[in-house]
C-alpha atoms as a PDB file:
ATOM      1  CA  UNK A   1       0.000   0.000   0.000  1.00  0.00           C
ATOM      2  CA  UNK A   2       1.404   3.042  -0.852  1.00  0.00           C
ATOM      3  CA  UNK A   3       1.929   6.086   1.854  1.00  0.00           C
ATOM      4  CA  UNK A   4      -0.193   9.061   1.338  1.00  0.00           C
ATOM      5  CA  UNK A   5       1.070  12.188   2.414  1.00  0.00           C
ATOM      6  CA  UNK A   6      -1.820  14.767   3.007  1.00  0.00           C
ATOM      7  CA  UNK A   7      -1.640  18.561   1.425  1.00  0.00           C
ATOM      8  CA  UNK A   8       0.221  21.216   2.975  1.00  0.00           C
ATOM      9  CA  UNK A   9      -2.332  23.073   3.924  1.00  0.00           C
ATOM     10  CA  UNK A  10      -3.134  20.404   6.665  1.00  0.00           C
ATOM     11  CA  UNK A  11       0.589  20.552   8.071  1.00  0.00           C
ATOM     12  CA  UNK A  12      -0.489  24.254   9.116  1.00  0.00           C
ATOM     13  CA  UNK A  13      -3.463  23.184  11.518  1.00  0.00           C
ATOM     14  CA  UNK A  14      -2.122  23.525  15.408  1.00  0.00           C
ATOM     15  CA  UNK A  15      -3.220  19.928  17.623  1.00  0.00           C
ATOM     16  CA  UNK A  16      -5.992  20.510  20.303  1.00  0.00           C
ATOM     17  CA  UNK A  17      -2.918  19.793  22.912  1.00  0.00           C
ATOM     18  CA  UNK A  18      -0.242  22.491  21.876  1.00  0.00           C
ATOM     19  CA  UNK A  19      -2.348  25.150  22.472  1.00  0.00           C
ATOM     20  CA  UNK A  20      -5.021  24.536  25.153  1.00  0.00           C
ATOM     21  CA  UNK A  21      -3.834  22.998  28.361  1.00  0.00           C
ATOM     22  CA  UNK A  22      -6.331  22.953  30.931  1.00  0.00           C
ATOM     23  CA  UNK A  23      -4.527  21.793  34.671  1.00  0.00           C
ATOM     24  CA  UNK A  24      -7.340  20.278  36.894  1.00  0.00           C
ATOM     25  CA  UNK A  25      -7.330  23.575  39.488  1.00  0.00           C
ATOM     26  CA  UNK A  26      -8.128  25.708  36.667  1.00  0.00           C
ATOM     27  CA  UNK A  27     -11.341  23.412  35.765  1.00  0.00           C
ATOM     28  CA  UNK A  28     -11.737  23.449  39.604  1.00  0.00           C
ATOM     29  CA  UNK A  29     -11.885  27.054  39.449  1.00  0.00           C
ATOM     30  CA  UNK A  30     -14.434  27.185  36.873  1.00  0.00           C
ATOM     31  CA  UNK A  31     -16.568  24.805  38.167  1.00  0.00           C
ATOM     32  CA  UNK A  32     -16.656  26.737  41.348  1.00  0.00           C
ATOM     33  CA  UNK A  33     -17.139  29.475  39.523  1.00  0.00           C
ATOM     34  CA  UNK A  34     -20.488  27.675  37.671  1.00  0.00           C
ATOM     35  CA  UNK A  35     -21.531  26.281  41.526  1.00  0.00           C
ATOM     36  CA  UNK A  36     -21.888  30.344  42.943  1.00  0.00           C
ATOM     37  CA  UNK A  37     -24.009  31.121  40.103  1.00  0.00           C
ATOM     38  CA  UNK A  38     -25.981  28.384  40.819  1.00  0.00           C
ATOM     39  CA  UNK A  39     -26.544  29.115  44.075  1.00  0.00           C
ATOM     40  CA  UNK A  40     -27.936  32.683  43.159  1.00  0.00           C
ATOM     41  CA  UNK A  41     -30.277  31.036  40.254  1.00  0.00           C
ATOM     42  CA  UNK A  42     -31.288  28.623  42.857  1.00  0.00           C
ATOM     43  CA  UNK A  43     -31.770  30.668  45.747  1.00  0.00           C
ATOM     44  CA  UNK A  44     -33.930  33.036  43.941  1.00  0.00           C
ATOM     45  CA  UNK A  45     -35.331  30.081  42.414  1.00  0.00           C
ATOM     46  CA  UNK A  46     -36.611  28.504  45.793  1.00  0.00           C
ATOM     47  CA  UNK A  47     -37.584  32.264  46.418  1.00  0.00           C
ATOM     48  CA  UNK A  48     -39.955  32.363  44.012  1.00  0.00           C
ATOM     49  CA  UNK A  49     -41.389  29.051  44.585  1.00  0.00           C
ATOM     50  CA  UNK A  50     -41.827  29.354  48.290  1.00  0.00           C
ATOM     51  CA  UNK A  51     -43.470  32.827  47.729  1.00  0.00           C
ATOM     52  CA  UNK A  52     -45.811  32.382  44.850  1.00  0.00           C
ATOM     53  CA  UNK A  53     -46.277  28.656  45.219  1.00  0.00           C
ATOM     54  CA  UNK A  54     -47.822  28.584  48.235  1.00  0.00           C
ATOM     55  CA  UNK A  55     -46.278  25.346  49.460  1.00  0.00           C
ATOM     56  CA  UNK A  56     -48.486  23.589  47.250  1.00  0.00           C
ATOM     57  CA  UNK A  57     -47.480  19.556  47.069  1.00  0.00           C
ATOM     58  CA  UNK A  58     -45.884  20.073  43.233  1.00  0.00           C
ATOM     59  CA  UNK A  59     -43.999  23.186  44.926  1.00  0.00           C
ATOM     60  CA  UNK A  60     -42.128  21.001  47.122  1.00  0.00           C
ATOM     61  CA  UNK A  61     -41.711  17.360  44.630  1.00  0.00           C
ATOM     62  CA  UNK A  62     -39.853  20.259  42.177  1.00  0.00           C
ATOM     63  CA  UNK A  63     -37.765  21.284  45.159  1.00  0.00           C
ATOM     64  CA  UNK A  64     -36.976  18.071  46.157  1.00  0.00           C
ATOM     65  CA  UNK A  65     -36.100  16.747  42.423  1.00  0.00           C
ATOM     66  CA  UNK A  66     -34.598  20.286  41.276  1.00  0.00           C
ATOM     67  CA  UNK A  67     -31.883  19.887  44.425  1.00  0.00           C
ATOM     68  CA  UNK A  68     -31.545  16.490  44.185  1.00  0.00           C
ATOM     69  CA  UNK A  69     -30.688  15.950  40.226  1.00  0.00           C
ATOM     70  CA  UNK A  70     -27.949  19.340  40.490  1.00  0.00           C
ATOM     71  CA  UNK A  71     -26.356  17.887  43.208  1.00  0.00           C
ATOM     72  CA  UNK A  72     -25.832  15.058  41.835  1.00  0.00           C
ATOM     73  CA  UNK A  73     -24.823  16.398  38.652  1.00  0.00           C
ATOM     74  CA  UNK A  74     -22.493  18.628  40.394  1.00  0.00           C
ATOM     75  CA  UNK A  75     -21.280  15.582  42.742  1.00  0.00           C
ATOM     76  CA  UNK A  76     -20.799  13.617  38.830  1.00  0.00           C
ATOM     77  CA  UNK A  77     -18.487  16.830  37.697  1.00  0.00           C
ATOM     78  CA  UNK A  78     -16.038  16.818  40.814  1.00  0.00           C
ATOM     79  CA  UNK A  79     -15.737  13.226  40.811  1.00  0.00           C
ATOM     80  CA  UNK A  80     -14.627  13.265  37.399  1.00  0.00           C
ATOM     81  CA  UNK A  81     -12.249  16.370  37.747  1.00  0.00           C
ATOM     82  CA  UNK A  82     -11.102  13.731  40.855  1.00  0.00           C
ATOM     83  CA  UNK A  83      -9.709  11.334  38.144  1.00  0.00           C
ATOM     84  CA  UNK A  84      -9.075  13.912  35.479  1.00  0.00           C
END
């Protein structure tokens, strides 16, 4: 089989990994960074539901779920910056 050299123009495009390193405490930092605004969204959030909701049953299953799935989302992201 014969070798196939691609075009120069190809040569010219930089790899992924020589120009963006990302260390783990700089994704650290930005996932803290994502977890503050998240707890202004949710505190006004809970606000809002407490206030106008009336602690209605739905009002407090949404509470329950909203809390429960971010955490563990958020819980999901440190682990794997853990073993990054």
């Amino acid at each position: 089989m014969e070798n196939i050299t691609p075009p120069n123009f190809i040569k010219n495009i930089p790899e992924v990994g020589s120009f963006l390193v990302l260390h783990s405490s700089i994704l650290y930092i930005i996932l803290g960074i994502f977890f503050l605004g998240y707890l202004v969204v949710s505190t006004i959030l809970i606000y809002h539901w407490n206030t106008y909701g009336m602690r209605a049953q739905g009002v407090i299953v949404a509470e329950i779920l909203y809390l429960f799935v971010s955490l563990s989302l958020f819980s999901i992201a440190v682990l794997s910056l853990y073993y990054f």
